[in-house]
PDB file of N, CA and C in Angstrom:
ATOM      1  N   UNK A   1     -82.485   5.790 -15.755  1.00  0.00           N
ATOM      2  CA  UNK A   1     -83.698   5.313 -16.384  1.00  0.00           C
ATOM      3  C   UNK A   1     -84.087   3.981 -15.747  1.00  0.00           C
ATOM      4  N   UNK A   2     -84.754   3.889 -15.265  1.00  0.00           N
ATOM      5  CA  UNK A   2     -85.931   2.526 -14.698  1.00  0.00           C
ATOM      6  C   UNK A   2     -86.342   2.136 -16.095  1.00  0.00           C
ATOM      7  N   UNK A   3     -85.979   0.517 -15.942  1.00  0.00           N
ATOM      8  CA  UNK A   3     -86.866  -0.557 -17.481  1.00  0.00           C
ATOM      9  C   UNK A   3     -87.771  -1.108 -16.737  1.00  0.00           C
ATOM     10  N   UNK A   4     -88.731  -1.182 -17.810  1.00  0.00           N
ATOM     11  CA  UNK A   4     -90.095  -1.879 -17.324  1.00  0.00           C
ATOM     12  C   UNK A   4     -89.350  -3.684 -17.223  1.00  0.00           C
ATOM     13  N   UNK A   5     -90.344  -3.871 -15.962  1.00  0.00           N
ATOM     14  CA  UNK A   5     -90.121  -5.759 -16.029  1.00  0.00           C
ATOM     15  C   UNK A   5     -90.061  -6.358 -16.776  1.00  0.00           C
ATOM     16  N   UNK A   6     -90.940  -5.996 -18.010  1.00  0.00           N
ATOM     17  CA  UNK A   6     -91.434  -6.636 -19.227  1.00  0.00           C
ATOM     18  C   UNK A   6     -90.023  -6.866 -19.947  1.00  0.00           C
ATOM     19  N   UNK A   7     -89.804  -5.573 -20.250  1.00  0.00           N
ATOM     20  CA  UNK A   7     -88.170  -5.018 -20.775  1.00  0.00           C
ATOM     21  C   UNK A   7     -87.027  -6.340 -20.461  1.00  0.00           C
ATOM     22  N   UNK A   8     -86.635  -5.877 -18.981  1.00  0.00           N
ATOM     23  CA  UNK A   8     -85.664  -6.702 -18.214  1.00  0.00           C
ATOM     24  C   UNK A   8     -85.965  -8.360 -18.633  1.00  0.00           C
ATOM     25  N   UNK A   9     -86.911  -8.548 -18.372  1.00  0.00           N
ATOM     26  CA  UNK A   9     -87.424 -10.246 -18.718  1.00  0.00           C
ATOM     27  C   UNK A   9     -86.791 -10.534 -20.141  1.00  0.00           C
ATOM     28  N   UNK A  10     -87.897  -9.490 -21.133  1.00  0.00           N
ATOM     29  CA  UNK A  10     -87.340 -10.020 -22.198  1.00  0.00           C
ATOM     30  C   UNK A  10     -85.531 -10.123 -22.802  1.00  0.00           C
ATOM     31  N   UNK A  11     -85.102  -8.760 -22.098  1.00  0.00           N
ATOM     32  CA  UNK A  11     -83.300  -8.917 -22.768  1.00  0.00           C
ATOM     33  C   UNK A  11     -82.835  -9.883 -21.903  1.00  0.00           C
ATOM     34  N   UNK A  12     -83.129 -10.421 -20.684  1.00  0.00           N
ATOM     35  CA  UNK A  12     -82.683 -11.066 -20.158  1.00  0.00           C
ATOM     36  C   UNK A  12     -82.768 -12.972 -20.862  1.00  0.00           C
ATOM     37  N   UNK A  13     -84.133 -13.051 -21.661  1.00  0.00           N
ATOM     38  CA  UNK A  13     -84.325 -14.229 -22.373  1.00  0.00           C
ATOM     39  C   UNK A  13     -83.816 -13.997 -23.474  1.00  0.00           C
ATOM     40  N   UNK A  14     -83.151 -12.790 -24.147  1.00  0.00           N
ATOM     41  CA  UNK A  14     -82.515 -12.332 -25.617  1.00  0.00           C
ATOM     42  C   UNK A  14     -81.030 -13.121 -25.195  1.00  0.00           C
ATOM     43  N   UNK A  15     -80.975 -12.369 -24.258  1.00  0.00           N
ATOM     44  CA  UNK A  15     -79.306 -12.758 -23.690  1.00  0.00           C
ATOM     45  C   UNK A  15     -78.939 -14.516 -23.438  1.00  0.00           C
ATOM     46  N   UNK A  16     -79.847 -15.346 -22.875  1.00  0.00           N
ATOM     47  CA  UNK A  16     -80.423 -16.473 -22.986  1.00  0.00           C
ATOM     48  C   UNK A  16     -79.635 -17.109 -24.121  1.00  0.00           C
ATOM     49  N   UNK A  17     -80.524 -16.734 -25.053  1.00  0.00           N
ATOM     50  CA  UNK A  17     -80.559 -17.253 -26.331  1.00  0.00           C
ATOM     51  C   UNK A  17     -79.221 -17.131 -26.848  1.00  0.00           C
ATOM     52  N   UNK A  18     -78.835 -15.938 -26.981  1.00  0.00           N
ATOM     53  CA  UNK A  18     -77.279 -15.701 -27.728  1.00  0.00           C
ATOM     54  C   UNK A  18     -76.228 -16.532 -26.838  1.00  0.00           C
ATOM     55  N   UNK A  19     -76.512 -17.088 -25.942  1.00  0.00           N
ATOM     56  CA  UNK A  19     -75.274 -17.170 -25.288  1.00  0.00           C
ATOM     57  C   UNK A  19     -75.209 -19.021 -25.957  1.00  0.00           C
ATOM     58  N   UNK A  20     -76.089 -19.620 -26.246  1.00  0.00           N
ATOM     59  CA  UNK A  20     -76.760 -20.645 -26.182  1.00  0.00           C
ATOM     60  C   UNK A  20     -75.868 -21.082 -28.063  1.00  0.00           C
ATOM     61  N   UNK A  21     -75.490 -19.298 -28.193  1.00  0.00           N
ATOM     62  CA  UNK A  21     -74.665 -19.453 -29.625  1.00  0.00           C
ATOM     63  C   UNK A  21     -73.291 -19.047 -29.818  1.00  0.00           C
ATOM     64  N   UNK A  22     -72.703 -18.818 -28.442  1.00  0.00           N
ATOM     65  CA  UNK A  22     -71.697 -18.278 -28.326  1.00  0.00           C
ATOM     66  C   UNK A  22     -70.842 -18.781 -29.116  1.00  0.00           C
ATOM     67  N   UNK A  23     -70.825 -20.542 -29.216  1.00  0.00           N
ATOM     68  CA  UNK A  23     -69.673 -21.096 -29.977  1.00  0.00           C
ATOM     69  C   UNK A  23     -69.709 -20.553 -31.482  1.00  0.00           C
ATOM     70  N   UNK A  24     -70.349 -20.206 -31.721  1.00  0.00           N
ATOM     71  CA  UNK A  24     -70.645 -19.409 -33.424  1.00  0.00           C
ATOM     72  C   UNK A  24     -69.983 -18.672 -33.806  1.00  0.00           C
ATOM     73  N   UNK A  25     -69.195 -17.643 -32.380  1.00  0.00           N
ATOM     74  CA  UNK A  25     -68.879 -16.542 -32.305  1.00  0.00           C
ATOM     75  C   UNK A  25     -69.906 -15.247 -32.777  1.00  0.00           C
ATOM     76  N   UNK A  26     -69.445 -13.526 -32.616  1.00  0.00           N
ATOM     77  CA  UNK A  26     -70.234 -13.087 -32.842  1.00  0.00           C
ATOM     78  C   UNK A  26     -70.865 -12.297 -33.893  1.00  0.00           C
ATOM     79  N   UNK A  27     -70.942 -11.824 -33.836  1.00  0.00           N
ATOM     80  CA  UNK A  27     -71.843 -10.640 -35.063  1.00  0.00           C
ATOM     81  C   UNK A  27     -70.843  -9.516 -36.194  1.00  0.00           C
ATOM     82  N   UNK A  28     -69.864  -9.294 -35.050  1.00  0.00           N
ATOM     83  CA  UNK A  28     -69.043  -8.505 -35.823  1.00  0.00           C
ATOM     84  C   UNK A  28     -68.405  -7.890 -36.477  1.00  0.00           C
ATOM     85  N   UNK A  29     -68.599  -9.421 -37.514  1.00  0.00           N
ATOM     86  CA  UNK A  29     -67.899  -9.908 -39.093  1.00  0.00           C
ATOM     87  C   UNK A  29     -68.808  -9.788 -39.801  1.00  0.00           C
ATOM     88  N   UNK A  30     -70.087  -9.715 -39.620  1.00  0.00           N
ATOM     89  CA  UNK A  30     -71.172  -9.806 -40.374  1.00  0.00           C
ATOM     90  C   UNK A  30     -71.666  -8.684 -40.825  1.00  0.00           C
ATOM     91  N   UNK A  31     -71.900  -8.512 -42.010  1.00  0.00           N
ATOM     92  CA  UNK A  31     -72.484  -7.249 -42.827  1.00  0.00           C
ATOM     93  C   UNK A  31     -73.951  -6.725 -42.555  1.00  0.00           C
ATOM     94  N   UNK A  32     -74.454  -5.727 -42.246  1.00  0.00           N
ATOM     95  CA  UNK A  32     -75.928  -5.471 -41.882  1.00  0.00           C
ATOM     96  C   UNK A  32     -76.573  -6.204 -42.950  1.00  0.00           C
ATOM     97  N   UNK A  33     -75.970  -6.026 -44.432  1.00  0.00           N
ATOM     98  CA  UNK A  33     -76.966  -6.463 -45.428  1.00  0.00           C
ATOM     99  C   UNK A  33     -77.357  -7.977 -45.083  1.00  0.00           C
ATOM    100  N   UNK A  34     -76.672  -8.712 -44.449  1.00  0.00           N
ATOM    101  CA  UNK A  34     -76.624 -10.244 -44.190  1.00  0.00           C
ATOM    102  C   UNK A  34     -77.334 -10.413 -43.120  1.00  0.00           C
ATOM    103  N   UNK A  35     -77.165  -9.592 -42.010  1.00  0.00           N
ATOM    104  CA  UNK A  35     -78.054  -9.473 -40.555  1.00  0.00           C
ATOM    105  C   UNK A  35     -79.289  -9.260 -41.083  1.00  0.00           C
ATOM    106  N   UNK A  36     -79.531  -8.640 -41.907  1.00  0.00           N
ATOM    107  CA  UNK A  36     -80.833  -8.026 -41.759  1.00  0.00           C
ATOM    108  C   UNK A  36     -81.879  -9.201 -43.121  1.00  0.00           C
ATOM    109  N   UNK A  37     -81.196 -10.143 -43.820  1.00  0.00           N
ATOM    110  CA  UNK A  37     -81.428 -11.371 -44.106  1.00  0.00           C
ATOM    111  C   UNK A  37     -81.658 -12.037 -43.292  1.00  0.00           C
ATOM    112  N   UNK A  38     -81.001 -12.422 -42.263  1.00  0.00           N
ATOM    113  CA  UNK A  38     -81.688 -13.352 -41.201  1.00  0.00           C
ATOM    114  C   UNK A  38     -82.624 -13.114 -40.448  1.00  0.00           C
ATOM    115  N   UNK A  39     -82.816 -11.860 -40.370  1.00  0.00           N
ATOM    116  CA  UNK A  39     -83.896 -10.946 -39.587  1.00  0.00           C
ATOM    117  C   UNK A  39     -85.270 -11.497 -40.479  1.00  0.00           C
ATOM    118  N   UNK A  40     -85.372 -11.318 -41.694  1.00  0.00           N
ATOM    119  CA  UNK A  40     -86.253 -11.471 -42.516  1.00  0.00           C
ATOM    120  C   UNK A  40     -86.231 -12.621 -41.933  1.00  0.00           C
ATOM    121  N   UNK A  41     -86.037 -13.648 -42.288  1.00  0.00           N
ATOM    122  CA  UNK A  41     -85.479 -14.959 -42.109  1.00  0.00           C
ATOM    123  C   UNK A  41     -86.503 -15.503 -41.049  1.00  0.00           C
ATOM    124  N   UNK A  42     -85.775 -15.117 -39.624  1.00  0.00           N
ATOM    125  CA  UNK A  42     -86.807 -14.642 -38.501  1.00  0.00           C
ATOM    126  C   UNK A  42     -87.986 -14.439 -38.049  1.00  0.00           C
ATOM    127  N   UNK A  43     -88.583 -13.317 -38.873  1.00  0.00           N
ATOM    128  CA  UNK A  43     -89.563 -12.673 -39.003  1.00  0.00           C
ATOM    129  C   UNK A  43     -90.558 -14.251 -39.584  1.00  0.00           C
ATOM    130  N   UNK A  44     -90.296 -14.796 -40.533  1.00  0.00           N
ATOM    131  CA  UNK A  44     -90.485 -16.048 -41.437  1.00  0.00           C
ATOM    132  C   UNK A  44     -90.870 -16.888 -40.142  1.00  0.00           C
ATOM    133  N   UNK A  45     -89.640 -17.353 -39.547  1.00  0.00           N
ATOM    134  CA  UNK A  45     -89.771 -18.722 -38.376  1.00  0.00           C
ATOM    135  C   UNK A  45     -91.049 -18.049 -37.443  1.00  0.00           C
ATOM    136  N   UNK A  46     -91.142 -16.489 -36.835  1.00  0.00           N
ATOM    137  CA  UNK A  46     -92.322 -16.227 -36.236  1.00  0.00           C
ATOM    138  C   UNK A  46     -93.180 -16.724 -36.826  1.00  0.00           C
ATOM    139  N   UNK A  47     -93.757 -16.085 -37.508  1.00  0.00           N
ATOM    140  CA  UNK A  47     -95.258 -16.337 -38.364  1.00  0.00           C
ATOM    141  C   UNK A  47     -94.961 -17.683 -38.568  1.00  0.00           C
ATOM    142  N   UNK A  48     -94.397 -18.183 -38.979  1.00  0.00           N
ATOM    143  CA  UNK A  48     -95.010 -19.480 -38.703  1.00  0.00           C
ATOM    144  C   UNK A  48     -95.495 -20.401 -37.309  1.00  0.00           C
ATOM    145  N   UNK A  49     -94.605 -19.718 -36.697  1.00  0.00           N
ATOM    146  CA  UNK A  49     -95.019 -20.166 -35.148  1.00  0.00           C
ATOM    147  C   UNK A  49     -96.556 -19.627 -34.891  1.00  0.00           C
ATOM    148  N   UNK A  50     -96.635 -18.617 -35.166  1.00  0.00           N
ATOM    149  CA  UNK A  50     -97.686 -17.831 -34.780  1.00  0.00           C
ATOM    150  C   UNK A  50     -99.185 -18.657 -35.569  1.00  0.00           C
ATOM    151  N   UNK A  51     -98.909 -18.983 -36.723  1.00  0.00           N
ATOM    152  CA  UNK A  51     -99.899 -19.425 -37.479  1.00  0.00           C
ATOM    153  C   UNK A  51    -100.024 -21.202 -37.242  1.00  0.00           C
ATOM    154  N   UNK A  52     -99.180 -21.875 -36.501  1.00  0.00           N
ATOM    155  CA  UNK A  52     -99.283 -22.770 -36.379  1.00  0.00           C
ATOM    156  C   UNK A  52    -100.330 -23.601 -35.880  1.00  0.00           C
ATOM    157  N   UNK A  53    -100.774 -24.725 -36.319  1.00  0.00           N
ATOM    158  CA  UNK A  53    -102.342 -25.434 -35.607  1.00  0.00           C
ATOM    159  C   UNK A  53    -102.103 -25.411 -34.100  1.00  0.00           C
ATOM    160  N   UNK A  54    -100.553 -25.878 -33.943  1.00  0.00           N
ATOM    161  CA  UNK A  54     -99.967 -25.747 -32.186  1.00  0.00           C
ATOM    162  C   UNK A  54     -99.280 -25.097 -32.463  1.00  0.00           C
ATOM    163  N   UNK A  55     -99.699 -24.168 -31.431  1.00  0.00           N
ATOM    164  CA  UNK A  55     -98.964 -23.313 -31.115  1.00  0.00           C
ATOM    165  C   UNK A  55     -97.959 -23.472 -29.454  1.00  0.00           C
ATOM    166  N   UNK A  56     -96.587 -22.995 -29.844  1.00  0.00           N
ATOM    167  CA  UNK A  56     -96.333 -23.380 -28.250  1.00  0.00           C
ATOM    168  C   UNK A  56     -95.588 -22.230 -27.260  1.00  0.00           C
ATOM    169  N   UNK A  57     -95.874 -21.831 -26.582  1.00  0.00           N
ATOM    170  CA  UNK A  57     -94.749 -21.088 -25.706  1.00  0.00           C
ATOM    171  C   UNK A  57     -93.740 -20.731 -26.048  1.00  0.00           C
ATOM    172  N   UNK A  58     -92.821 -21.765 -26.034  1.00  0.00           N
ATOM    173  CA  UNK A  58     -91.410 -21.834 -25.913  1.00  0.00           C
ATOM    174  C   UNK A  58     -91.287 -21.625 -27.438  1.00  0.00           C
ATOM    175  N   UNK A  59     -91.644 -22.425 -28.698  1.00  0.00           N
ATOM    176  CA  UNK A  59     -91.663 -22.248 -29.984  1.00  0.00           C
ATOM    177  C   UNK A  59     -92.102 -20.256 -30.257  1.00  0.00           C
ATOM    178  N   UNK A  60     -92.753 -20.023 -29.977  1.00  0.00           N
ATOM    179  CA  UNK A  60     -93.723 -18.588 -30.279  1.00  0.00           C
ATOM    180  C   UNK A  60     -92.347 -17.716 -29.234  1.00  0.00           C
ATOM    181  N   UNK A  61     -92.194 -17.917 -27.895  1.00  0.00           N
ATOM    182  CA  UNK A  61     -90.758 -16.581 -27.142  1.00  0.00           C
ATOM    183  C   UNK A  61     -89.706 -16.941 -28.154  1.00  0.00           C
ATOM    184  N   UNK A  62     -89.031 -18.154 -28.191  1.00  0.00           N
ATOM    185  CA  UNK A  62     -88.155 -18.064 -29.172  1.00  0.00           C
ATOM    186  C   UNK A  62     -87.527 -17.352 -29.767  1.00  0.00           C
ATOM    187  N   UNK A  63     -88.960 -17.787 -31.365  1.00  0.00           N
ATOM    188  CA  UNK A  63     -88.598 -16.387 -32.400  1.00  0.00           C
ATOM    189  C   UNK A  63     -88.556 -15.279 -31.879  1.00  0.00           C
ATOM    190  N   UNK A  64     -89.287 -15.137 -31.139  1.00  0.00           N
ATOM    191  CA  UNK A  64     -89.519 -13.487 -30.278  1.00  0.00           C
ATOM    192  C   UNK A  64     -87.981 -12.765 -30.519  1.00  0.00           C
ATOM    193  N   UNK A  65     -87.717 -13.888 -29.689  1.00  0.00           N
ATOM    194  CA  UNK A  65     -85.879 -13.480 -29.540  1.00  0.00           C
ATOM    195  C   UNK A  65     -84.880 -13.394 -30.289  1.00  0.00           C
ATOM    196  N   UNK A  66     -84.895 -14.169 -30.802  1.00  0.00           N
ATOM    197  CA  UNK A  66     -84.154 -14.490 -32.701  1.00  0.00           C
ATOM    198  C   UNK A  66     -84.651 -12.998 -32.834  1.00  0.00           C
ATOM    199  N   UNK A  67     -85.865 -12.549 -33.544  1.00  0.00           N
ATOM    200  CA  UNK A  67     -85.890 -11.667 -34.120  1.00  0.00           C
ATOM    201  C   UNK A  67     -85.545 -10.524 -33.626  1.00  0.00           C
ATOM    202  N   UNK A  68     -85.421 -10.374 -32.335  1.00  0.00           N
ATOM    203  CA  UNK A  68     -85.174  -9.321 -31.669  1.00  0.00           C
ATOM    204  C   UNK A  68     -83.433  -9.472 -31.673  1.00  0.00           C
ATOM    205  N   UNK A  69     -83.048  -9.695 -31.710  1.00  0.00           N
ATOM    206  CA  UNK A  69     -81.651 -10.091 -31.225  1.00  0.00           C
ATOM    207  C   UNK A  69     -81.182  -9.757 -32.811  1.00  0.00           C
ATOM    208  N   UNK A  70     -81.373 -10.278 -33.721  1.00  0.00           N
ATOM    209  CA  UNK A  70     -80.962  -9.662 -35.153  1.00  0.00           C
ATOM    210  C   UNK A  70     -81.191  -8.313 -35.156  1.00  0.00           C
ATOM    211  N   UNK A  71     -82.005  -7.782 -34.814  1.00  0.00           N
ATOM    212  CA  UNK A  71     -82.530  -6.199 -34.873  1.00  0.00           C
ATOM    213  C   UNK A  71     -81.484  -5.678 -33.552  1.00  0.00           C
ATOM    214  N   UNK A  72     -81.390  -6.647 -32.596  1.00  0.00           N
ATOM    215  CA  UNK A  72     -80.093  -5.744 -32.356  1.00  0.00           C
ATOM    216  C   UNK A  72     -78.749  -5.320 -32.339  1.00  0.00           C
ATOM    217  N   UNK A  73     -78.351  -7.029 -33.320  1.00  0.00           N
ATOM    218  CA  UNK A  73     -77.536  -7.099 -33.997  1.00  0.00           C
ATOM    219  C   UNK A  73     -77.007  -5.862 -35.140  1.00  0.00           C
ATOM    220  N   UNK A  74     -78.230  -5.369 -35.884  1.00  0.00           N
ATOM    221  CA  UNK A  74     -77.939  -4.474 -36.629  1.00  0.00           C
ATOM    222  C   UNK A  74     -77.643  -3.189 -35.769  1.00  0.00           C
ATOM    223  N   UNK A  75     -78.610  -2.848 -35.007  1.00  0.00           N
ATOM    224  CA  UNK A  75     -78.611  -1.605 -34.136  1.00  0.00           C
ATOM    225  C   UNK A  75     -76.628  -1.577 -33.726  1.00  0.00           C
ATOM    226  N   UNK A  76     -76.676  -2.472 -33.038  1.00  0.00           N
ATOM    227  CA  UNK A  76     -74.835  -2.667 -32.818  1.00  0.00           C
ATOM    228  C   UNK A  76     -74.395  -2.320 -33.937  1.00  0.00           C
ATOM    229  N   UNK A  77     -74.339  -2.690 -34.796  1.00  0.00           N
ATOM    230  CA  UNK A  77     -73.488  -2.459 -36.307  1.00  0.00           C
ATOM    231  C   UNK A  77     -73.284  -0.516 -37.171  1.00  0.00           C
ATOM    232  N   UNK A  78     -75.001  -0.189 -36.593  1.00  0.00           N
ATOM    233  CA  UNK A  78     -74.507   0.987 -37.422  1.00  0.00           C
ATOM    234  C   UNK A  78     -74.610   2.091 -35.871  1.00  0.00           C
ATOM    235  N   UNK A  79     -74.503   1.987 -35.126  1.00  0.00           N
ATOM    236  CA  UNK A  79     -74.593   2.556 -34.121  1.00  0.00           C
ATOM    237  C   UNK A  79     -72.903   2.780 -33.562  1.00  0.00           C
ATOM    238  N   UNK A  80     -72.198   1.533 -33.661  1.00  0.00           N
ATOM    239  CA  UNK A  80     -70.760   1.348 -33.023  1.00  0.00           C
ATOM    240  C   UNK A  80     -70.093   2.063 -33.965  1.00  0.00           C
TER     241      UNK A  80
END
């Protein structure tokens, strides 16, 4: 399967991000019901980015990622 650029870019800035939390350790321990709280959570920090008077780049990919990265946090969880 060929990923679109778009694709590659973005897991590649997902991956970015998590690593940026490595000391946290990872996901593993964590219950979907709790993942999927922060997801909400997430979803929250977007929209606000999004609705913001400034809006910025880096603030607006961000969340992008956060939220994406919880969603695949869960995907890992009931998938493994």
């Amino acid at each position: 399967m060929k990923l679109r650029k778009e694709v590659v870019k973005f897991a590649e800035f997902m991956e970015e991000v998590l690593q940026r939390y490595d000391s946290k350790g990872g996901w593993e321990y964590c219950s979907v019901e709790w993942l999927f709280l922060r997801l909400v959570e997430e979803v929250g920090e977007l929209a606000s980015q999004l609705s913001a008077n400034v809006q910025t780049k880096a603030g607006i990919t961000k969340e992008c990622a956060d939220v994406a990265n919880f969603a695949m946090m869960i995907h890992d969880k009931v998938t493994s």
